[in-house]
Protein backbone atom coordinates (compact mmCIF):
# COMPACT_ATOMS: atom_id res chain seq x y z
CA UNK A 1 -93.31 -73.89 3.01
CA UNK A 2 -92.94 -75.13 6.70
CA UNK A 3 -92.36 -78.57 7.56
CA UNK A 4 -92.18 -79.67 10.97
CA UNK A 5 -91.80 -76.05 12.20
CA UNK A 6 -88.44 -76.00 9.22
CA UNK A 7 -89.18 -72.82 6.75
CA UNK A 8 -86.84 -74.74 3.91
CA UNK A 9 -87.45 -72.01 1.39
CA UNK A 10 -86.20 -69.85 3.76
CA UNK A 11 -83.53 -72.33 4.21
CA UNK A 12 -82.27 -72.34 0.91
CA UNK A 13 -81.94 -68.43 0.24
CA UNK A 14 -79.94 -68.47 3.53
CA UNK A 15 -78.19 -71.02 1.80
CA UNK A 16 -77.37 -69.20 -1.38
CA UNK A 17 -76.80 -65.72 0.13
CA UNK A 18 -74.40 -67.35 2.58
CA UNK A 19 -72.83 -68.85 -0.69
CA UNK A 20 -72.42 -65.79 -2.55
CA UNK A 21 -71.34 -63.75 0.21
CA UNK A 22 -68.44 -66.40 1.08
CA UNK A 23 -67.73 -66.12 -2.79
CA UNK A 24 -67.51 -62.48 -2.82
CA UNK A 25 -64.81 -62.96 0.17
CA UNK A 26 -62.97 -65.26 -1.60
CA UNK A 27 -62.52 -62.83 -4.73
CA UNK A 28 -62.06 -60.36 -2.15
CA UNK A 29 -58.55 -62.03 -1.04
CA UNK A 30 -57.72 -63.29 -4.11
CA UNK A 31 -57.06 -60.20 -5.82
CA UNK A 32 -55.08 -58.81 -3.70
CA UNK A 33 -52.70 -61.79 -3.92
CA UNK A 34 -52.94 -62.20 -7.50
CA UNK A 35 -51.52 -58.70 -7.81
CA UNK A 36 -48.89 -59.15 -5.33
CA UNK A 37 -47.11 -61.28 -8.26
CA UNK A 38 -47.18 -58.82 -10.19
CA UNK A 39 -43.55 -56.27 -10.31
CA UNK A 40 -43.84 -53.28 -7.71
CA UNK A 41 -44.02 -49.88 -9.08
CA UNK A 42 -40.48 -49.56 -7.42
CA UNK A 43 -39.57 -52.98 -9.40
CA UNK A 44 -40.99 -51.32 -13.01
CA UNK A 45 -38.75 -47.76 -12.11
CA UNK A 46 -35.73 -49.83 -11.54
CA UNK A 47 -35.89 -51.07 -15.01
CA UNK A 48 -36.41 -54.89 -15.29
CA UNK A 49 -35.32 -56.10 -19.30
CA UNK A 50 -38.03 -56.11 -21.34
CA UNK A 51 -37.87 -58.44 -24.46
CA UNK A 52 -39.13 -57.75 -28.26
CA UNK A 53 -39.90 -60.22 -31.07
CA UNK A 54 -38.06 -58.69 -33.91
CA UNK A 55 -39.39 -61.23 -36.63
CA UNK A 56 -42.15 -59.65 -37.95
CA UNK A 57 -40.63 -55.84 -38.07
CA UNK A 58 -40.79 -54.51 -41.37
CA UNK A 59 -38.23 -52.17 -43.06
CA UNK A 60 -38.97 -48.87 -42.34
CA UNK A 61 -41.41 -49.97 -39.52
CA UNK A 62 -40.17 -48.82 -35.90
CA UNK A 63 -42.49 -50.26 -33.09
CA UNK A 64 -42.04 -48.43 -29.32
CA UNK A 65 -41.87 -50.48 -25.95
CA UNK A 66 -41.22 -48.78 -22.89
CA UNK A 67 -38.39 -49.57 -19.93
CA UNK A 68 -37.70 -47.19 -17.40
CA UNK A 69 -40.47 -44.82 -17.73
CA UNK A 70 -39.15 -44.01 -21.27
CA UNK A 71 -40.06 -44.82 -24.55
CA UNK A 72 -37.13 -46.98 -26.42
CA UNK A 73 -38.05 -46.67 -30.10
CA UNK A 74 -36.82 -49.91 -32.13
CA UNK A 75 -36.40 -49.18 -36.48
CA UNK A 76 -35.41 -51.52 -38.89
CA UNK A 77 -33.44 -49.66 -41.57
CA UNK A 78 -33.07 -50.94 -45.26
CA UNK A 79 -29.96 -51.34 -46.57
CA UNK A 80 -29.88 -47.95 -48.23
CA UNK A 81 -30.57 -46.34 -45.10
CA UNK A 82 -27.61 -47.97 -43.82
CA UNK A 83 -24.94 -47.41 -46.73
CA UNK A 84 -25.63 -43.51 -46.08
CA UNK A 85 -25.15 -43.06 -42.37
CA UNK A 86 -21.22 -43.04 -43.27
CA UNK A 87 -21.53 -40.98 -46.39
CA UNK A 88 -19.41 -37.85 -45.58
CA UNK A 89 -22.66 -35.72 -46.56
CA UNK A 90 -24.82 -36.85 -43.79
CA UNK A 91 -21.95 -36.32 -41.51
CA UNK A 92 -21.28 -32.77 -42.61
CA UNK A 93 -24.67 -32.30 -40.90
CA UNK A 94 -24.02 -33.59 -38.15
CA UNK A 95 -22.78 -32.53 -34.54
CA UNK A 96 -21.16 -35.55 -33.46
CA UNK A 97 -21.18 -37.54 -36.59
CA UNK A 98 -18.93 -40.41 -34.67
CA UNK A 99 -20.93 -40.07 -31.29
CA UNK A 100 -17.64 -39.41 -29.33
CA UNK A 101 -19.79 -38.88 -26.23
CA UNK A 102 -19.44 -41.59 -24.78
CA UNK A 103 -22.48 -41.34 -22.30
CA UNK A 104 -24.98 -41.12 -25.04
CA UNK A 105 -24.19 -45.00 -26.23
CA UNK A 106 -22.57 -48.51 -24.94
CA UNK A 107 -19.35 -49.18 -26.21
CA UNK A 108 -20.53 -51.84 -28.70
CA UNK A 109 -22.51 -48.67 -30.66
CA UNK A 110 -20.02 -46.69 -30.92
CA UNK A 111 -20.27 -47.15 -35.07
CA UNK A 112 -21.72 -45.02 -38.02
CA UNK A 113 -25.36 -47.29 -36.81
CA UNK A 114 -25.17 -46.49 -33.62
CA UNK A 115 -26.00 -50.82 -33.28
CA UNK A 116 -24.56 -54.02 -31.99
CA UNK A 117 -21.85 -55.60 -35.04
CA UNK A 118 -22.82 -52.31 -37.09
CA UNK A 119 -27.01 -54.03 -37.21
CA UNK A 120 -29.86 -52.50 -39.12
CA UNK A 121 -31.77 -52.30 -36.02
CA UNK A 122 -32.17 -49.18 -34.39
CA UNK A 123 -32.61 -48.80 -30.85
CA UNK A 124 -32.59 -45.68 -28.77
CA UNK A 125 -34.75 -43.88 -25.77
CA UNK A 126 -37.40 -41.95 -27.82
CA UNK A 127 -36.87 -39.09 -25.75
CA UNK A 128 -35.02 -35.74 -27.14
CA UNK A 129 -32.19 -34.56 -25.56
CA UNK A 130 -33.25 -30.95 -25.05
CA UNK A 131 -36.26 -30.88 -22.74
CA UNK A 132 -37.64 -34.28 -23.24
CA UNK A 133 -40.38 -34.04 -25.88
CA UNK A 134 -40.47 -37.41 -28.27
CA UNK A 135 -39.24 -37.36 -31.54
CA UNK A 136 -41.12 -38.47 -34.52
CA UNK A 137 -39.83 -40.53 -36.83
CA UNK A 138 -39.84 -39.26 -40.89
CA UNK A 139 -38.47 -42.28 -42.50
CA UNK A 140 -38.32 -41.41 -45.95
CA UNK A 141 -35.75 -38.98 -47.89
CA UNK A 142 -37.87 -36.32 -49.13
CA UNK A 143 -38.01 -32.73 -48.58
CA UNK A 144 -40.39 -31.37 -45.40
CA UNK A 145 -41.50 -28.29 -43.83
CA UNK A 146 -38.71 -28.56 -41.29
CA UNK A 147 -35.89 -29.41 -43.95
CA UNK A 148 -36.19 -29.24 -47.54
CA UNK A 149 -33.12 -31.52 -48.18
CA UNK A 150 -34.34 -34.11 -45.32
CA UNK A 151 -32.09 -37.53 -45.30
CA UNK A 152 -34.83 -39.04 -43.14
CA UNK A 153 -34.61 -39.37 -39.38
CA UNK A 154 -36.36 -38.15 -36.50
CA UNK A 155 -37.75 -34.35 -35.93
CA UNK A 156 -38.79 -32.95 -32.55
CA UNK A 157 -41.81 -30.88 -32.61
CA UNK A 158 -41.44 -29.47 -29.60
CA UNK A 159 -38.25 -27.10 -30.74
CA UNK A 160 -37.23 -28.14 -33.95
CA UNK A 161 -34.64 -30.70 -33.00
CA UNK A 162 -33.29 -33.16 -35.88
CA UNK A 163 -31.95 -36.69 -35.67
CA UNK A 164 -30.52 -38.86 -38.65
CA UNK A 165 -31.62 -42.47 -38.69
CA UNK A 166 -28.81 -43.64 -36.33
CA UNK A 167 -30.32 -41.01 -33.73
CA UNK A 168 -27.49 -38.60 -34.31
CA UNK A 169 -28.26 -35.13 -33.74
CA UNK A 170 -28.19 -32.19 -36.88
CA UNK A 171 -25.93 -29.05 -35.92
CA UNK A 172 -27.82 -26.03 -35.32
CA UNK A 173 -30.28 -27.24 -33.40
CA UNK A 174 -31.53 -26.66 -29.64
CA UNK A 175 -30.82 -30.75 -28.55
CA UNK A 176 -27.03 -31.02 -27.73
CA UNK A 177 -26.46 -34.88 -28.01
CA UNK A 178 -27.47 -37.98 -29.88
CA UNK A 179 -30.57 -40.10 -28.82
CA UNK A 180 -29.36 -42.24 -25.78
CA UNK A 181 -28.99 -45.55 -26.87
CA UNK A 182 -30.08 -47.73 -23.89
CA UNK A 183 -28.30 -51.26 -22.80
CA UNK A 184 -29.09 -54.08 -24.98
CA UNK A 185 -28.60 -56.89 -26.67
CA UNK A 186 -30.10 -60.14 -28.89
CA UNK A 187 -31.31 -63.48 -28.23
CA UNK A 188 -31.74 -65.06 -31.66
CA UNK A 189 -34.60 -62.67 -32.86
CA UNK A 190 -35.34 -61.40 -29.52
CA UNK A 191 -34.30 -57.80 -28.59
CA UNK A 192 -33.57 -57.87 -25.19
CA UNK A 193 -33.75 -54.15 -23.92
CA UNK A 194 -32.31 -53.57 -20.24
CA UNK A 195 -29.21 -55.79 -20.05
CA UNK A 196 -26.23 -56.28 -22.50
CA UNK A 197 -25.80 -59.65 -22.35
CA UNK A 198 -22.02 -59.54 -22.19
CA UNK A 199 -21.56 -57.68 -25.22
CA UNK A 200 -18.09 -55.37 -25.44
């Protein structure tokens, strides 16, 4: 309708398109800088610490987080689990029962758990040290396909690789070193993966 030579319905959808269109720009350059906050893909290669609640992890549960581009897989072990890792059967299994390479763990898990103060956490890149393939984990001690006197611990099904529950590797196998066990340490129940937090 016209009134005094003033279309004002045409008025108002100039009105409203103008509106829309100016809110369209405004998501338009908000994304953008939203995302800038966000790390670079540079930032996420470096490796920034990532941190894991550890209070609801069950025993025998291992939950996976990624830093670096790699999985780290994170197991809590029962208290069985961790009486055997120094039984001298296990280690007749193994190829470096006492993970004497030194590049494949921090100084502060250099023990029969491979853990900070010898804990029943587990944490290690889930990444096999033959050709990269990811270990799965077979918690429980019972025979398998792959082993028929299996202590539990991780198998590769890539090549047949075997890991004990500390991430140590089985002799006679194509992987020539332990599961790297990547920088850490813990804030009260929080696993911080990425830094370790001054421990020696």
């Amino acid at each position: 309708m016209t009134q005094g030579g003033v279309n004002k319905g045409r008025r108002r959808f100039l009105g409203a398109a103008t509106a829309a269109v100016g809110a369209v720009g405004v998501v338009g350059v908000a994304v953008p800088f939203v995302k800038s906050w966000n790390p670079s893909e540079k930032a996420k290669a470096v490796g920034g610490p990532v941190s894991v609640d550890l209070s609801k992890i069950d025993v025998g549960a291992m939950i996976t987080e990624e830093w670096r581009g790699k999985p780290i897989y994170i197991l809590k072990r029962s208290p069985e689990v961790m009486k055997e890792l120094d039984s001298k059967a296990l280690k007749d299994r193994l190829l470096d029962p006492e993970s004497d390479n030194a590049a494949q763990q921090p100084a502060y898990a250099k023990n029969d758990a491979r853990a900070i103060n010898d804990s029943d956490i587990l944490v290690v890149e889930g990444v096999c040290t033959h050709l990269g393939c990811a270990p799965k984990l077979f918690y429980e001690v019972q025979p398998e396909s792959f082993d028929p006197k299996w202590p539990g611990g991780f198998f590769c099904p890539c090549h047949g690789s075997k890991y004990d529950l500390s991430g140590r590797v089985f002799s006679g196998v194509p992987a020539p070193a332990n599961l790297v066990v990547p920088p850490h340490h813990y804030d009260g129940s929080t696993l911080i993966v990425g830094e370790d937090g001054g421990a020696a």
